[in-house]
C-alpha atoms as a PDB file:
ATOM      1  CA  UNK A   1     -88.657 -58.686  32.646  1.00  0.00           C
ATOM      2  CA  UNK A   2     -86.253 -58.871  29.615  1.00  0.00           C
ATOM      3  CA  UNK A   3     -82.597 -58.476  29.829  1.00  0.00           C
ATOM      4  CA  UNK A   4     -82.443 -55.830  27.893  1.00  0.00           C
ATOM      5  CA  UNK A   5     -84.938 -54.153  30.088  1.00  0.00           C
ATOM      6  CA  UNK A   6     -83.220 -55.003  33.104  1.00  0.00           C
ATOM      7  CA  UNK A   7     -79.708 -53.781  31.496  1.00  0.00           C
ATOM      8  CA  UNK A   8     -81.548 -50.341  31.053  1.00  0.00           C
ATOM      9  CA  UNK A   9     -82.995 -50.010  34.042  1.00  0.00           C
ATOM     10  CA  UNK A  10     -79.878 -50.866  36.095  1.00  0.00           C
ATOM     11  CA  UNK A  11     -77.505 -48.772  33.865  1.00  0.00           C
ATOM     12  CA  UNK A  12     -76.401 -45.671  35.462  1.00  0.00           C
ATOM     13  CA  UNK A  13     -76.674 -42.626  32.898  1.00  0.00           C
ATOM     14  CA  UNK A  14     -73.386 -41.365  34.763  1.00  0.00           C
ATOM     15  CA  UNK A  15     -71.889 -44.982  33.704  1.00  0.00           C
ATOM     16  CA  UNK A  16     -72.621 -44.538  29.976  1.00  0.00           C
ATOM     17  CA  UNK A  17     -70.682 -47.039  27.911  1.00  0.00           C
ATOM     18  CA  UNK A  18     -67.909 -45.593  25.738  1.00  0.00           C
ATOM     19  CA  UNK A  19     -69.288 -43.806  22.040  1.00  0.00           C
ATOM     20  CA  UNK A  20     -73.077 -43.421  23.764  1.00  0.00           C
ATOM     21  CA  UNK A  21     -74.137 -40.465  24.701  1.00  0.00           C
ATOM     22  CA  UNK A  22     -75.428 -39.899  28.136  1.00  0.00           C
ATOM     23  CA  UNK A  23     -78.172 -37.160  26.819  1.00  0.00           C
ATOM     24  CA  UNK A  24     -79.651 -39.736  24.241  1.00  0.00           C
ATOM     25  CA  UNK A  25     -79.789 -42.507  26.090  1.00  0.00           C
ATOM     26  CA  UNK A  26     -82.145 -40.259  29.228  1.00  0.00           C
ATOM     27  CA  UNK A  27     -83.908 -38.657  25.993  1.00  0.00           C
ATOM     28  CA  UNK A  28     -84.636 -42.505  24.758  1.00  0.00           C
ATOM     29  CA  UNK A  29     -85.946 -43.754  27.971  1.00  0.00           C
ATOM     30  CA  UNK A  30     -87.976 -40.472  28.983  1.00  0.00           C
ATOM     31  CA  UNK A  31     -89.625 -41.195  25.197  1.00  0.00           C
ATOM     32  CA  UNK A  32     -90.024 -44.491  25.132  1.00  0.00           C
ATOM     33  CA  UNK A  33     -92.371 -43.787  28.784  1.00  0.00           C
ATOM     34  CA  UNK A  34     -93.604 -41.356  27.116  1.00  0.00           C
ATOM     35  CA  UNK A  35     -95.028 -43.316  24.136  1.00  0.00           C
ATOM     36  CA  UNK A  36     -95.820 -46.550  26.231  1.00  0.00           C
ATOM     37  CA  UNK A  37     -97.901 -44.112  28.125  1.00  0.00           C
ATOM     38  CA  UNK A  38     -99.651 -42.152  25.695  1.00  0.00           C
ATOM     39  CA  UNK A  39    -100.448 -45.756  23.808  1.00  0.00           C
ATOM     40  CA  UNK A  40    -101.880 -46.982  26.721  1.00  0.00           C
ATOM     41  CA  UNK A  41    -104.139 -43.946  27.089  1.00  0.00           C
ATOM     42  CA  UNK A  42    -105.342 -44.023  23.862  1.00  0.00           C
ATOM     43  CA  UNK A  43    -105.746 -47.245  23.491  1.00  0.00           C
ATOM     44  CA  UNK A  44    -108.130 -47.306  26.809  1.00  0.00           C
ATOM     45  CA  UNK A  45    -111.597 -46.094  24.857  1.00  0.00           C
ATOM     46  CA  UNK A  46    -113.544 -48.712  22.890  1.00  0.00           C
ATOM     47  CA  UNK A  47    -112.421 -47.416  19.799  1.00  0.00           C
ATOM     48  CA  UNK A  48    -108.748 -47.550  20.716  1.00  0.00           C
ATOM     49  CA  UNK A  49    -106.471 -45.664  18.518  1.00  0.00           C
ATOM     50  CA  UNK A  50    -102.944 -46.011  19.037  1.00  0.00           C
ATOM     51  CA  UNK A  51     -99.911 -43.855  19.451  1.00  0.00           C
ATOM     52  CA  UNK A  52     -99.611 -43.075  15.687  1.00  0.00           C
ATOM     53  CA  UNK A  53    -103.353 -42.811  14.741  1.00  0.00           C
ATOM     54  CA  UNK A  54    -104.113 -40.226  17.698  1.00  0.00           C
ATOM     55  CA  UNK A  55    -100.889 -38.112  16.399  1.00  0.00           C
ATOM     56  CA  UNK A  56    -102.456 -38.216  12.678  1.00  0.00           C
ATOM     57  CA  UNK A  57    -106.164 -37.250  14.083  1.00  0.00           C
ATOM     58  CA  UNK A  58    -104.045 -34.182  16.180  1.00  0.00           C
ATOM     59  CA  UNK A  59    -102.607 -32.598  13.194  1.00  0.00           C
ATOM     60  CA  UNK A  60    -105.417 -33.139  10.957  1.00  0.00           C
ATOM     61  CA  UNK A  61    -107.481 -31.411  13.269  1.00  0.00           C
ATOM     62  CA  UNK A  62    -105.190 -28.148  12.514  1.00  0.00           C
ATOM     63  CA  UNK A  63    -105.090 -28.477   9.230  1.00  0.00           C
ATOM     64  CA  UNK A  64    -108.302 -29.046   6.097  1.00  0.00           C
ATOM     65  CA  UNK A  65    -106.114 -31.642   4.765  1.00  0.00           C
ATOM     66  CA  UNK A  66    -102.558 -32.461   4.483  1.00  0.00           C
ATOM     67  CA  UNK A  67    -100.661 -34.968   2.129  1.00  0.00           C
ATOM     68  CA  UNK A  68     -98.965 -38.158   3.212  1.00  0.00           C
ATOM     69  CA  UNK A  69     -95.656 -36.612   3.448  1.00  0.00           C
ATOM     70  CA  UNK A  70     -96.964 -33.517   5.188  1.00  0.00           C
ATOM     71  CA  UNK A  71     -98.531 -35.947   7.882  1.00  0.00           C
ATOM     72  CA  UNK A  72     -94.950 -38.024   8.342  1.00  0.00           C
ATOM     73  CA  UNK A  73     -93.590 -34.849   9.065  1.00  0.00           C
ATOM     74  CA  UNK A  74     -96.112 -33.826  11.485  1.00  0.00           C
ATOM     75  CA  UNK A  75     -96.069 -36.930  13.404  1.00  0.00           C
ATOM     76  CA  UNK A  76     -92.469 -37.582  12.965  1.00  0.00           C
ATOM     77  CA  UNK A  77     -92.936 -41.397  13.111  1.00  0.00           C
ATOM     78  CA  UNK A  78     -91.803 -43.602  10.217  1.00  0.00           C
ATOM     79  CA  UNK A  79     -93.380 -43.678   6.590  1.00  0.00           C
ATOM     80  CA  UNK A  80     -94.848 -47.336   7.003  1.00  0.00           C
ATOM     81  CA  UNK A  81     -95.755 -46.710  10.757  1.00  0.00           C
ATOM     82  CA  UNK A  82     -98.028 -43.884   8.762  1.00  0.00           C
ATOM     83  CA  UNK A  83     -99.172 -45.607   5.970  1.00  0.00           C
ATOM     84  CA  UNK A  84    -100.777 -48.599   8.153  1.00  0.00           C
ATOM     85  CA  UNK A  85    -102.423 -46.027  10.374  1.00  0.00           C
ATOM     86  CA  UNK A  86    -103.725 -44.238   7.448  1.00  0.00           C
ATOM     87  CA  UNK A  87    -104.822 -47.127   5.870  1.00  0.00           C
ATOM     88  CA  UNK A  88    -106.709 -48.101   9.017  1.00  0.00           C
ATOM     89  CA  UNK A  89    -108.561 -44.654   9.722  1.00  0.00           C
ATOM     90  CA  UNK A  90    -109.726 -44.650   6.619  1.00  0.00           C
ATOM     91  CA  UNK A  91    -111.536 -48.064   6.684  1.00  0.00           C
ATOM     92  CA  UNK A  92    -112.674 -46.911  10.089  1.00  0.00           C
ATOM     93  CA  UNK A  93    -114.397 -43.960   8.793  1.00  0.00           C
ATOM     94  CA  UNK A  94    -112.275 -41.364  10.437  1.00  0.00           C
ATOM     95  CA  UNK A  95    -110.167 -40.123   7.912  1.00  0.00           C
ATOM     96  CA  UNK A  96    -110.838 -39.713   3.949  1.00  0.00           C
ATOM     97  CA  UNK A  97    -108.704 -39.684   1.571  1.00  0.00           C
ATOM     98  CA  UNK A  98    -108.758 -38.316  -2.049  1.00  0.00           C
ATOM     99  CA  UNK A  99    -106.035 -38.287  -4.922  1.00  0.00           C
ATOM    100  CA  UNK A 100    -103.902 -35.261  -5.018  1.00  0.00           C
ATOM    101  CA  UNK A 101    -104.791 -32.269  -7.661  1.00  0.00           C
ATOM    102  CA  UNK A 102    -101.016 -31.206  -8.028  1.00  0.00           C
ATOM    103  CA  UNK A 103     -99.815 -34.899  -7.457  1.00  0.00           C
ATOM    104  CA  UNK A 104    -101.503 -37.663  -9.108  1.00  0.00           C
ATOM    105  CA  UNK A 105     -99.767 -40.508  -7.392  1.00  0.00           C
ATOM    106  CA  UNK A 106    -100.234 -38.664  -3.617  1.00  0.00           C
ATOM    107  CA  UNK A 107    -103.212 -38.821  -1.949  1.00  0.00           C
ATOM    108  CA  UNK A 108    -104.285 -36.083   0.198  1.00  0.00           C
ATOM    109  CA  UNK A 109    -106.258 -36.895   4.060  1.00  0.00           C
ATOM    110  CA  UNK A 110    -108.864 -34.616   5.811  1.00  0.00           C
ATOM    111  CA  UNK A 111    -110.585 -35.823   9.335  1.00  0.00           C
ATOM    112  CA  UNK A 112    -113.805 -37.243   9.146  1.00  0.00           C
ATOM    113  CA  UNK A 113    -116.790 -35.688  11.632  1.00  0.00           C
ATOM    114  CA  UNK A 114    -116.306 -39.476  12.473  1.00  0.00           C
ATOM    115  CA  UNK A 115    -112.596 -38.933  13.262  1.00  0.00           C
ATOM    116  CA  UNK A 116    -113.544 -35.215  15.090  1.00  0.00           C
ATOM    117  CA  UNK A 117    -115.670 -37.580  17.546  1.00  0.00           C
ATOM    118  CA  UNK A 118    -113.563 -39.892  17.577  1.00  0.00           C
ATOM    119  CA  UNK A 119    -110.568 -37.653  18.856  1.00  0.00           C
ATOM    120  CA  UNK A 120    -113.129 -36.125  21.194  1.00  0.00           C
ATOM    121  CA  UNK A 121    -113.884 -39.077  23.276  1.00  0.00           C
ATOM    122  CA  UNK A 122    -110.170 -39.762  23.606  1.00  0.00           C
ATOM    123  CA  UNK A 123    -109.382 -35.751  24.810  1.00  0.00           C
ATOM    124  CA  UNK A 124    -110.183 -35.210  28.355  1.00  0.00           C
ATOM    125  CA  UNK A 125    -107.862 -38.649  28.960  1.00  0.00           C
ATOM    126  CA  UNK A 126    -105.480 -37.205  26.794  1.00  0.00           C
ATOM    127  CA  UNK A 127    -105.809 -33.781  28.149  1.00  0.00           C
ATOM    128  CA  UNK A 128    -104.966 -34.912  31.673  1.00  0.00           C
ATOM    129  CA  UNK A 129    -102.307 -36.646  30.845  1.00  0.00           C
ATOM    130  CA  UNK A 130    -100.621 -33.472  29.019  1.00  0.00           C
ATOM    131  CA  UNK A 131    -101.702 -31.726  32.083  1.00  0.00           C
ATOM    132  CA  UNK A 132     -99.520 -34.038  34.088  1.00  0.00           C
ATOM    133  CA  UNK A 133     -96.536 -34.634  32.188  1.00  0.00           C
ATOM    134  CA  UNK A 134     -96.560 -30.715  31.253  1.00  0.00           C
ATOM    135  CA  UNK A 135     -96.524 -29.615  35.522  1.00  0.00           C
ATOM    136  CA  UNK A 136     -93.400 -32.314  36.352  1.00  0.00           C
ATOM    137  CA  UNK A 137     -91.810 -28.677  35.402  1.00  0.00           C
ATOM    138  CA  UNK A 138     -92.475 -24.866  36.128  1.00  0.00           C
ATOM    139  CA  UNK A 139     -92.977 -23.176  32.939  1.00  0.00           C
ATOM    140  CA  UNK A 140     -89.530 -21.705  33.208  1.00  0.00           C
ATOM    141  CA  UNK A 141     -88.446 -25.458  33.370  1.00  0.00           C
ATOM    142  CA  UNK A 142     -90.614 -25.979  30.757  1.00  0.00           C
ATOM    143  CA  UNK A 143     -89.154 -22.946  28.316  1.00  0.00           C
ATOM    144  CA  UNK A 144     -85.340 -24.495  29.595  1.00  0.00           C
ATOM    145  CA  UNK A 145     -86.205 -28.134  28.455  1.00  0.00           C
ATOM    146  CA  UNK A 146     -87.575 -26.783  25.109  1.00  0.00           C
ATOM    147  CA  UNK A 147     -84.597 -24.655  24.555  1.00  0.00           C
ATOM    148  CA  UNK A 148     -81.857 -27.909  25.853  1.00  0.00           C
ATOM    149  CA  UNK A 149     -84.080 -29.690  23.112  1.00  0.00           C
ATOM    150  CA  UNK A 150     -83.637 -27.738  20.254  1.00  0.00           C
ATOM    151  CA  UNK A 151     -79.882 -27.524  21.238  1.00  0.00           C
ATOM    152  CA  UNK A 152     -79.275 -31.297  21.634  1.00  0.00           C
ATOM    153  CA  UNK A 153     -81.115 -31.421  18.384  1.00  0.00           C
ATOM    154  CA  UNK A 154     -79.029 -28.944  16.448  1.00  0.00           C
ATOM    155  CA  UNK A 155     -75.907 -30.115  17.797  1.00  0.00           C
ATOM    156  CA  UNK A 156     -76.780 -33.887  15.976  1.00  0.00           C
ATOM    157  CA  UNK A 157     -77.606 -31.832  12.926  1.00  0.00           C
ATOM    158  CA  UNK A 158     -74.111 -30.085  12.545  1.00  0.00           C
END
């Protein structure tokens, strides 16, 4: 185990160190479990995925297609995170990808019947582990998390 592991593992939330904030640093670490988790699950079929990939195959699910920027936004990771995944589902046959008709340098993404069975095989996994992370709370624990969320986040914006 790293240090740096260790160090966050062993420091007490109550203990935060002077200019962190004890809210982001339990946010941090319940994300960062989070995505290790979610990666691993994905990454567990044949035609593993990973974290960013499965998040782009989600939203272009809801959507016919959706530009680059539009996707970022969606997935909320960073633009080159995006761009590599991108760049790989489309090689892979899951995504395509065709220029823009309003924006000739943008390119605009649609899932593949490929990419719909792709996503498919990786659901139920998927599925259950929603299922699991979504009961930790009752669903009014769930509706107070939300709303402590979008607090916490407006609070950074102002």
């Amino acid at each position: 185990m790293s240090a740096s592991t260790r160090l966050q593992q062993d420091m007490d939330l109550a203990a935060t160190p002077e200019g962190a904030s004890v809210l982001a640093v339990g946010l941090f670490r319940v994300a960062r479990s989070l995505r290790a988790k979610i990666s691993q699950t994905v990454n567990t079929q044949p035609d593993a995925l990973g974290l960013v990939a499965w998040r782009i195959l989600m939203g272009l699910t809801l959507v016919k297609s959706a530009n680059q920027r539009e996707i970022v936004d969606f997935v909320s990771m960073e633009q080159a995170q995006v761009s590599r995944a991108l760049k790989d589902l489309n090689a892979r046959g899951l995504i395509s990808s065709h220029p823009s008709p309003t924006d000739g340098r943008a390119r605009v993404f649609s899932i593949t019947d490929q990419g719909r069975a792709c996503r498919a095989r990786h659901l139920p996994a998927m599925s259950a582990l929603a299922e699991q992370i979504d009961n930790a709370l009752s669903k009014a624990e769930r509706v107070q998390f939300l709303d402590m969320c979008a607090r916490i986040e407006a609070a950074q914006k102002g």
